[in-house]
Protein backbone atom coordinates (compact mmCIF):
# COMPACT_ATOMS: atom_id res chain seq x y z
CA UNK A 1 7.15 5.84 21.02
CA UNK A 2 7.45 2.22 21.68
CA UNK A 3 10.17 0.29 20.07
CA UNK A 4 9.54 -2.94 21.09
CA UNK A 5 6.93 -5.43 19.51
CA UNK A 6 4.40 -6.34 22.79
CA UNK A 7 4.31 -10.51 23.18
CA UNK A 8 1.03 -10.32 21.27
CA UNK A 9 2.68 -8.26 18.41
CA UNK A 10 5.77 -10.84 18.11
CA UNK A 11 3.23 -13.60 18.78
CA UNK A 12 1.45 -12.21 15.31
CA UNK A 13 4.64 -11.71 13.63
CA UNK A 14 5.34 -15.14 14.20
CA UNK A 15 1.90 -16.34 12.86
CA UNK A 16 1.81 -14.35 9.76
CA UNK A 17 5.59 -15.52 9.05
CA UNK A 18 4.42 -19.55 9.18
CA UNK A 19 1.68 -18.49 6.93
CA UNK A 20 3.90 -16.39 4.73
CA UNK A 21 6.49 -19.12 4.13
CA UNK A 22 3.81 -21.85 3.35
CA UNK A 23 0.67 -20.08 1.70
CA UNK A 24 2.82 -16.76 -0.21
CA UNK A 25 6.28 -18.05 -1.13
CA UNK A 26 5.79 -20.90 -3.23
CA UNK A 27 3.57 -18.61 -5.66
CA UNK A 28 5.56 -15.22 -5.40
CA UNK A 29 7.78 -16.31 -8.33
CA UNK A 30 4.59 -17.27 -10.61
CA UNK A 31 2.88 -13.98 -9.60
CA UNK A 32 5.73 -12.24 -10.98
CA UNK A 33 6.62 -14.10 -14.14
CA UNK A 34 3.07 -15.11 -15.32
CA UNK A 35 1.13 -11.95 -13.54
CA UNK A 36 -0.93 -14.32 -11.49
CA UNK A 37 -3.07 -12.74 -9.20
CA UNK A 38 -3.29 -15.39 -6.38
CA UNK A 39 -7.62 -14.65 -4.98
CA UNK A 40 -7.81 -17.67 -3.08
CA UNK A 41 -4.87 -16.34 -0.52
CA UNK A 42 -7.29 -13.38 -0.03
CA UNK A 43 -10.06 -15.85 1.78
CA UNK A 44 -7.15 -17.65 3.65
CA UNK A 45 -5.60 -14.16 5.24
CA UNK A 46 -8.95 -13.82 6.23
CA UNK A 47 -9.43 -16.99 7.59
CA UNK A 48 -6.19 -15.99 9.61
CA UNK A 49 -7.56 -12.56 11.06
CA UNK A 50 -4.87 -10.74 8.64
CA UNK A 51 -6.98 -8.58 6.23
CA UNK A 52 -9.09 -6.47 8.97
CA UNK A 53 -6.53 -5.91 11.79
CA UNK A 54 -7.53 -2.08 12.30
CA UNK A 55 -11.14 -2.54 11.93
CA UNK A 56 -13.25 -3.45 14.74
CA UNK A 57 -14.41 -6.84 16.00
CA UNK A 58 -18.07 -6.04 15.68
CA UNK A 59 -17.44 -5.82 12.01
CA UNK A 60 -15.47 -9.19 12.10
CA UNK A 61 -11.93 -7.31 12.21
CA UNK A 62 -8.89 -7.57 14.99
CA UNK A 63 -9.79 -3.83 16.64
CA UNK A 64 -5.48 -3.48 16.76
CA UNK A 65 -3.64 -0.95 15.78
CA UNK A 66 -2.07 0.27 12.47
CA UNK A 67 1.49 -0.88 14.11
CA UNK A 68 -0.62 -4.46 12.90
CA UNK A 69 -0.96 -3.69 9.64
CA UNK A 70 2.29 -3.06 9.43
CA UNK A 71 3.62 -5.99 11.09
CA UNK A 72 1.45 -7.97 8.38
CA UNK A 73 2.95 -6.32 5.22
CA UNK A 74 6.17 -6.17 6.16
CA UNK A 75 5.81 -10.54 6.72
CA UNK A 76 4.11 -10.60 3.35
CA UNK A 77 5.89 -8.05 1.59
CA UNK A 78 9.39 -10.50 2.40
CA UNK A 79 8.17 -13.03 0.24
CA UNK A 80 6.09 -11.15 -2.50
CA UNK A 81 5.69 -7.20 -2.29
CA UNK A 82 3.04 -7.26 -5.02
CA UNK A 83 0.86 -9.10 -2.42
CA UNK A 84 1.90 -7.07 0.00
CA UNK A 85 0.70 -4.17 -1.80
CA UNK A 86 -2.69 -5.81 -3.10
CA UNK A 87 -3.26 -6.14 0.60
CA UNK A 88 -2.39 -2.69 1.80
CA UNK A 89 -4.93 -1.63 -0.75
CA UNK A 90 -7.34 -3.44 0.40
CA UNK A 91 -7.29 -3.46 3.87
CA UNK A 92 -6.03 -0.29 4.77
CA UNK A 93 -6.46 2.25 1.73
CA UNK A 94 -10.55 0.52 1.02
CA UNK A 95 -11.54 -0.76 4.22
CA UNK A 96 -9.88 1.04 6.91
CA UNK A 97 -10.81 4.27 4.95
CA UNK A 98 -14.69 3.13 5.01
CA UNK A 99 -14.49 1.71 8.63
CA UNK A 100 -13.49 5.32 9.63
CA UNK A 101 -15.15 7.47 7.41
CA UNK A 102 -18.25 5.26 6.65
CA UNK A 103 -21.89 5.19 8.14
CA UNK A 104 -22.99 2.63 10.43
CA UNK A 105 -25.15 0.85 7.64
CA UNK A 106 -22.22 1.33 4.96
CA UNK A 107 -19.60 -0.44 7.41
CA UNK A 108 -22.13 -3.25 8.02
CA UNK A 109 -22.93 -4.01 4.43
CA UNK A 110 -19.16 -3.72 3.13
CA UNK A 111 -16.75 -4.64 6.31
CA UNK A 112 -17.40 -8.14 7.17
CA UNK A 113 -17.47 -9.63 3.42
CA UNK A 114 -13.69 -7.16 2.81
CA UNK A 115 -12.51 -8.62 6.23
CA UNK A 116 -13.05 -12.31 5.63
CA UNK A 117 -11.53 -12.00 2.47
CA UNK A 118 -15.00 -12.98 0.32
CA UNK A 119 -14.40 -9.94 -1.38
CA UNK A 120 -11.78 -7.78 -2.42
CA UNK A 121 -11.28 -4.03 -2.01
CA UNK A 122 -9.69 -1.02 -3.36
CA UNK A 123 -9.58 2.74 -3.77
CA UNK A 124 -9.92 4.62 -7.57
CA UNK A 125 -8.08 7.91 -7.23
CA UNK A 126 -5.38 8.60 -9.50
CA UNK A 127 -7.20 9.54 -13.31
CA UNK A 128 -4.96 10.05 -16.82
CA UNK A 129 -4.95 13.54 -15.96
CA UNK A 130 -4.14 13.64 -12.16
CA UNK A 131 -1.47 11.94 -10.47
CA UNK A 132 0.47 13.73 -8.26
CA UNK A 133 -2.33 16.55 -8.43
CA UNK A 134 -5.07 14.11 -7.01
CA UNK A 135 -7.59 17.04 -6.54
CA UNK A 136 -7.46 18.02 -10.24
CA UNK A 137 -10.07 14.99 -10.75
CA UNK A 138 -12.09 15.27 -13.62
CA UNK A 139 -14.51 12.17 -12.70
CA UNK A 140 -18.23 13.73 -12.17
CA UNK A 141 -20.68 12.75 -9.52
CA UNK A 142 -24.07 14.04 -10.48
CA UNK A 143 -26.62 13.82 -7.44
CA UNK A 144 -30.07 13.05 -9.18
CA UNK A 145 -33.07 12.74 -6.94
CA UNK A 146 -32.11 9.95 -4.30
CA UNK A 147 -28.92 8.84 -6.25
CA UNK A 148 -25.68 10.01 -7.91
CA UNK A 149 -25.14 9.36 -11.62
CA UNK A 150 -20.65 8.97 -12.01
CA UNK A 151 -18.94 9.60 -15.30
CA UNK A 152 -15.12 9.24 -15.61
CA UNK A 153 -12.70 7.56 -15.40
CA UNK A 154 -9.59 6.17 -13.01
CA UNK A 155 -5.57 4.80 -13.76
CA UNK A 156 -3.42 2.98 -11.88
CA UNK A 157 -5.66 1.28 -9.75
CA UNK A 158 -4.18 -1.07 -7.08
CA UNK A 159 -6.63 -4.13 -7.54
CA UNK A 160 -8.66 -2.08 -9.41
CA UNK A 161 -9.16 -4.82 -12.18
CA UNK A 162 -10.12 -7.29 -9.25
CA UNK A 163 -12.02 -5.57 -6.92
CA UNK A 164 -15.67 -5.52 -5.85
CA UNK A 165 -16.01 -2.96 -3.09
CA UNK A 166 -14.03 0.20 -4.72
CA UNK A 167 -13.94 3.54 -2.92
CA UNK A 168 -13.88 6.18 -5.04
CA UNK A 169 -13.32 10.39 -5.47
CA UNK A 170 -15.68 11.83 -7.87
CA UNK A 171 -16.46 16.60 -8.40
CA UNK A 172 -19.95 16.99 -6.80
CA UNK A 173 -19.19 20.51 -7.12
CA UNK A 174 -16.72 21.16 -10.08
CA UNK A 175 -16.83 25.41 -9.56
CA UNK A 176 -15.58 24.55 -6.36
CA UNK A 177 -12.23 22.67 -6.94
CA UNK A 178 -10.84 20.94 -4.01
CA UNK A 179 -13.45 21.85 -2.24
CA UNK A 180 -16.28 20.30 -4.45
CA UNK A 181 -15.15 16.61 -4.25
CA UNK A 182 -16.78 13.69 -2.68
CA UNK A 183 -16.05 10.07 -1.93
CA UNK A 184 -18.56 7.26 -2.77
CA UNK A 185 -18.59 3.30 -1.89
CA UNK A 186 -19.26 1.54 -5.42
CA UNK A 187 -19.66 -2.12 -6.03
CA UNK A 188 -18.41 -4.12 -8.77
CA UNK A 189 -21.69 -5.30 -10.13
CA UNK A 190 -22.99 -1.59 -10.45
CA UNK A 191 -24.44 -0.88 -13.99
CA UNK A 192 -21.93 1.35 -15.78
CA UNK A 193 -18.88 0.13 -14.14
CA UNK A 194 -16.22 -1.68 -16.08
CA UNK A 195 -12.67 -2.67 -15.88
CA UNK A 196 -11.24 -1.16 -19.02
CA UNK A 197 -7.92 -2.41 -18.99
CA UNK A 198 -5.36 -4.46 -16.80
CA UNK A 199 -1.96 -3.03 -16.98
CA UNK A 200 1.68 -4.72 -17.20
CA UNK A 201 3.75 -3.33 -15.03
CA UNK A 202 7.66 -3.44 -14.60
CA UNK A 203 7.24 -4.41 -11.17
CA UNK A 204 4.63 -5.69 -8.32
CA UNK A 205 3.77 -7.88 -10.89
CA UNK A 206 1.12 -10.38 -9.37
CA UNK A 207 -0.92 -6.91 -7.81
CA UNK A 208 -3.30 -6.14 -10.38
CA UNK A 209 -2.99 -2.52 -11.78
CA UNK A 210 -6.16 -1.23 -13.83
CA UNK A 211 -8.34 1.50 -15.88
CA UNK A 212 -11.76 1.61 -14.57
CA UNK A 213 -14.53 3.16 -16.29
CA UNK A 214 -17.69 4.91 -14.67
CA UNK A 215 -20.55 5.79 -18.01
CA UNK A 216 -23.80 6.80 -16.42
CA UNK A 217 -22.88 4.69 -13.36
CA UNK A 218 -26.18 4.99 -11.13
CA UNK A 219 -25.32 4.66 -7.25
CA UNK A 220 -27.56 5.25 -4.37
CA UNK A 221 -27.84 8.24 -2.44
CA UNK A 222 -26.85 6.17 0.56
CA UNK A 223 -23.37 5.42 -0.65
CA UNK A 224 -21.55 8.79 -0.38
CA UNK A 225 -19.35 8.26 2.07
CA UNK A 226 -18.54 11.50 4.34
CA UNK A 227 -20.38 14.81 3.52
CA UNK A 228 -21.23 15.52 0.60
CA UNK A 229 -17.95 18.01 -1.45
CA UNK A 230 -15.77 16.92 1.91
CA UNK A 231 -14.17 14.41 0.16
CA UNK A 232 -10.43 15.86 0.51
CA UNK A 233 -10.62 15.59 4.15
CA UNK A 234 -11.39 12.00 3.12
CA UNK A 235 -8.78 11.78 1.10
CA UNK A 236 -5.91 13.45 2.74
CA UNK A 237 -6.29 11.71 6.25
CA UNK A 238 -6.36 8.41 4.10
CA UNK A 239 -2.92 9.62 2.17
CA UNK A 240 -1.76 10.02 5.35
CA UNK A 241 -2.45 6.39 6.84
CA UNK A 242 -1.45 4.86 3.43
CA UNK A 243 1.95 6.29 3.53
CA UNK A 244 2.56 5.38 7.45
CA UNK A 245 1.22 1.78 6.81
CA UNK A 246 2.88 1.11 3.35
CA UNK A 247 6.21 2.27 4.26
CA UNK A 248 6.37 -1.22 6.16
CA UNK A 249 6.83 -2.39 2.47
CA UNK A 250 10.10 -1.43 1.59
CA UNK A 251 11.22 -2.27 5.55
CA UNK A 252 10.02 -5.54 4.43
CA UNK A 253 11.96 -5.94 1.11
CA UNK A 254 14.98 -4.13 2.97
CA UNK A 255 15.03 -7.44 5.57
CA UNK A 256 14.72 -9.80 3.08
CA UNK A 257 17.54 -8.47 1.12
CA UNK A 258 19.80 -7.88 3.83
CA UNK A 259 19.16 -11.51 5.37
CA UNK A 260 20.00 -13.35 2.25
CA UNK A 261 23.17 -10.98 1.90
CA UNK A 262 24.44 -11.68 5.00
CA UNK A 263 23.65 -15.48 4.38
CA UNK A 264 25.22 -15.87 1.19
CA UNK A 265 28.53 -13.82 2.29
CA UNK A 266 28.85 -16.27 5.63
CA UNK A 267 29.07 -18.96 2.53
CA UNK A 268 30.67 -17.70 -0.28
CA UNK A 269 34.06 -17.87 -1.00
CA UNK A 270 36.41 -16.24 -3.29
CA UNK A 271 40.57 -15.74 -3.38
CA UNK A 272 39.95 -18.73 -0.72
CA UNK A 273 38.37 -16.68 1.52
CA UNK A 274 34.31 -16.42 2.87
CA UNK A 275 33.34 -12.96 0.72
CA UNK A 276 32.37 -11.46 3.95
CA UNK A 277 36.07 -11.44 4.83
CA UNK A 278 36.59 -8.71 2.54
CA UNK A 279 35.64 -4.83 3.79
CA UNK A 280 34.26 -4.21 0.50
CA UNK A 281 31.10 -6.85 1.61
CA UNK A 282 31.37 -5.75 4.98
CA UNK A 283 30.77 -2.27 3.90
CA UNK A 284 28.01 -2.67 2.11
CA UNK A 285 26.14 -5.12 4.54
CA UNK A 286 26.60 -2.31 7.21
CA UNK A 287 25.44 0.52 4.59
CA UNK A 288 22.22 -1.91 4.21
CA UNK A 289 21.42 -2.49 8.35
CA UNK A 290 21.34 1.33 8.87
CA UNK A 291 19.19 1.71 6.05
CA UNK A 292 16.64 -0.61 7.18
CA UNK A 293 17.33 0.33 10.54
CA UNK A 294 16.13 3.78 9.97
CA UNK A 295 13.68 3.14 7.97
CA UNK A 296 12.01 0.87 10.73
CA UNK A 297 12.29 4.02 13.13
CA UNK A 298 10.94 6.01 10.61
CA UNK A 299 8.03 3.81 9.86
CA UNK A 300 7.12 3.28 13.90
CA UNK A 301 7.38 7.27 14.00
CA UNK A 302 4.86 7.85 11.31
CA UNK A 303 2.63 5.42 12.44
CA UNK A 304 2.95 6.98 15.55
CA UNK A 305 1.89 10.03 14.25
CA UNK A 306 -1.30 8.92 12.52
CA UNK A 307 -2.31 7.37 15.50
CA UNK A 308 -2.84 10.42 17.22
CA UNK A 309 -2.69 12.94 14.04
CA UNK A 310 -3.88 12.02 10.78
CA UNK A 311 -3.98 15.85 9.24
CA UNK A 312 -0.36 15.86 9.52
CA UNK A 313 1.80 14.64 6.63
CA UNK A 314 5.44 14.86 7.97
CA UNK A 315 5.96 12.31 9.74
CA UNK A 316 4.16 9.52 7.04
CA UNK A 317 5.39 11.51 4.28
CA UNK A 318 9.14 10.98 5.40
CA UNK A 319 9.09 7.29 6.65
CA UNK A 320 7.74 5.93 2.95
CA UNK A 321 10.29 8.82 1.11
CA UNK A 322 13.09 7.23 2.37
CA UNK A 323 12.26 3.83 3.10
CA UNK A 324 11.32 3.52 -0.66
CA UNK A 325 14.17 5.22 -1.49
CA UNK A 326 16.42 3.33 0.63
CA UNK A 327 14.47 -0.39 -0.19
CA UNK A 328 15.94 0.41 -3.95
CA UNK A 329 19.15 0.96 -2.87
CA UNK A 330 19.44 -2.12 -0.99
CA UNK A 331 18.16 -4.09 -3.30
CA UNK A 332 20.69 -3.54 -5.75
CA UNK A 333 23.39 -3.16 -3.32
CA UNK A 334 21.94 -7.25 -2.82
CA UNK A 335 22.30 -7.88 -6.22
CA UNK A 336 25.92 -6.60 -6.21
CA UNK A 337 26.93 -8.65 -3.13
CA UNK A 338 25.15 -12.05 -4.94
CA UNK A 339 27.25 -10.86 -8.53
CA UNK A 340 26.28 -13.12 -11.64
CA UNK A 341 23.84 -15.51 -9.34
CA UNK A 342 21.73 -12.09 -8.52
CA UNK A 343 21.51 -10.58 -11.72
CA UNK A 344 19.66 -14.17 -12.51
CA UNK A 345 16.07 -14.77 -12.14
CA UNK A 346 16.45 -17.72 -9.96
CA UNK A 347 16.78 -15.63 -7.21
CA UNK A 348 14.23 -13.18 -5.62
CA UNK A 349 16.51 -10.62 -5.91
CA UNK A 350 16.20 -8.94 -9.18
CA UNK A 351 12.46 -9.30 -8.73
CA UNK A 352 12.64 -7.26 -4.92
CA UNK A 353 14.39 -4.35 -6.93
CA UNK A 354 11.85 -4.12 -9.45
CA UNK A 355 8.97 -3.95 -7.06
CA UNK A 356 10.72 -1.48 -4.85
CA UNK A 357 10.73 1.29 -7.53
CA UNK A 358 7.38 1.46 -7.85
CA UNK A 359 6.93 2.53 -3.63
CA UNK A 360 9.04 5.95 -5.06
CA UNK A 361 6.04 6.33 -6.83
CA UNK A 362 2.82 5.19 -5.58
CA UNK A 363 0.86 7.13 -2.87
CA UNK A 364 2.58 10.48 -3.93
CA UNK A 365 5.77 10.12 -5.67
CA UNK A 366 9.07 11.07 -3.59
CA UNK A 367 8.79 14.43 -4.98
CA UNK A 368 5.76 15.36 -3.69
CA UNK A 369 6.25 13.81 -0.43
CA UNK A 370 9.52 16.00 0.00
CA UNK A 371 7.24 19.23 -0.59
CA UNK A 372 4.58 17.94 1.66
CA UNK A 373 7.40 17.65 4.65
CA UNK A 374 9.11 20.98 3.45
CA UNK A 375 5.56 22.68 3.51
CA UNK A 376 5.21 21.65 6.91
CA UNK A 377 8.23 22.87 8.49
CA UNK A 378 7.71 25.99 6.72
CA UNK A 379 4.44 26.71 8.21
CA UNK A 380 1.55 28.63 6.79
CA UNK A 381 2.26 30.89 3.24
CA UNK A 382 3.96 28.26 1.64
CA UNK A 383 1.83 26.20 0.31
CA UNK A 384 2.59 26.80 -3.63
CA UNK A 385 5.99 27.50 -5.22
């Protein structure tokens, strides 16, 4: 496993950092406060190569590696985490998933437009009545003649209010549980699609979160994506590159908080001394560069991993458990170390805390994650409690 950025990786760093600091950062603060859901930045990451970086050039993308996409998030996720997040889902959980799982014709009609940023991506999994058990979905896929009718519906949807191009789990074959589901490529124009409601979240505010809808929603034949009821392998290897990928969002928060920490102790002074004179700060500012510190190991691990292995959910699984985990922490530790001024909304702070919480949630919450990795080690017959 590589450690070290390659001069093109640090050379990309540095590029989406420029944009970062003069495109995302004036307008994290509004997307938090008024909700705002910046689209036009979506064209202009295009415009910069950053919302296609796994998918091939002949469909417009970079043709890099998910070490990329994680290079990008982490950039964006220092400034705003909610965009960070609407672009994960995007461009790894929509498009990558359809670049690697889609037909030649599917990838041709969808890629370039979700690449360039003209449209906007995401994936409908999660329904009222299945969270953490995704393969409980209720959401019905009917195949009639040359096309499937879909009735159901989805919560929680990263960009789902937003979105054009939405990947989506439906039952083909409902007798057949986990083994009956399938994954379809829907557009937003699609008769029988609607947004039903946008949610208001406590954090990530700024990433659209929505109910979607599907009443008699007629789709072509053409747009199941995969084979038809082998939608979990779908679904799982696309867990698996989420987690590895979107772990880079808490590594990002994690830098961000620790940077202005050390920063504002260098300055700060109390009992006539610089705060970071006293081992209390000192302390803490270690505590918070070992947590990010292993969290960045962790996150080049799993991504790795899914390189080579997307079936297997340790590695991915672990890096976003504890990164998430560990981004809260450090975020409040932040707050402590700015006192009054980071309890106040003026600073980022407060707003970096919120947002991490929900990445304990999203993409399996930590407690499933920790019985995906335990399940592992364990090997085979011990797969239910």
């Amino acid at each position: 496993m590589n450690l070290d950025l390659s001069p093109d990786e640090v050379e990309l760093q540095s590029t989406v950092r420029r944009f970062v600091r003069k495109e995302v950062a004036p307008v994290a603060d509004r997307m938090d406060r008024e909700d705002y859901f910046p689209r036009d930045l979506f064209s202009r990451l295009g415009a910069q190569g950053l919302l296609g970086p796994s998918i091939p050039t002949e469909y417009d993308g970079l043709g890099l590696t998910y070490r990329t996409q994680a290079i990008i998030l982490e950039e964006i996720a220092r400034s705003s985490p909610a965009l960070a997040l609407s672009v994960g889902a995007h461009s790894n959980l929509c498009a990558d998933n359809l670049c690697r799982n889609g037909t030649p014709d599917q990838r041709q009609h969808f890629l370039p437009d979700l690449v360039a940023g003209r449209t906007i991506g995401a994936l409908a999994l999660t329904e009222p009545s299945s969270g953490s058990d995704a393969v409980s979905l209720r959401t019905r896929a009917e195949r009639q003649g040359d096309h499937y009718v879909l009735n159901g519906s989805k919560q929680f949807i990263t960009n789902g209010p937003v979105a054009d191009t939405l990947l989506i789990y439906a039952k083909t074959a409902p007798s057949k549980a986990a083994q009956g589901i399938s994954a379809f490529v829907v557009s937003r124009d699609t008769p029988g699609f609607s947004v039903t409601r946008s949610l208001d979240k406590m954090g990530m505010r700024g990433s659209p979160t929505g109910e979607l809808a599907f009443q008699d929603c007629r789709i072509p034949a053409s747009q199941l994506v995969g084979e038809e009821n082998r939608g979990v392998a779908v679904m799982m290897s696309g867990l698996n590159v989420e987690r590895a990928v979107l772990a880079a969002i808490p590594v990002g928060i994690m830098a961000e908080c620790l940077e202005r920490s050390l920063e504002y102790a260098r300055q700060r002074e109390q009992f006539g001394k610089k705060i970071g004179q006293f081992e209390l700060i000192q302390e803490k500012l270690a505590n918070m560069y070992a947590q990010l510190q292993a969290s960045r190991l962790l996150l080049l691990e799993a991504l790795s991993s899914v390189a080579g292995d997307k079936r297997s959910h340790r590695a991915s699984a672990t890096a976003l458990t504890f990164a998430s985990e560990a981004s809260t922490r450090v975020a409040l530790e932040a707050i402590q170390v700015f006192g009054g001024y980071g309890y106040m909304r003026d600073l980022p702070l407060e707003r970096l805390a919120r947002d991490a919480k929900l990445l304990e949630i999203g993409a399996g919450t930590s407690e499933i994650r920790r019985l995906l990795v335990a399940r592992e080690l364990l090997g085979d017959g011990f797969d239910a409690a």
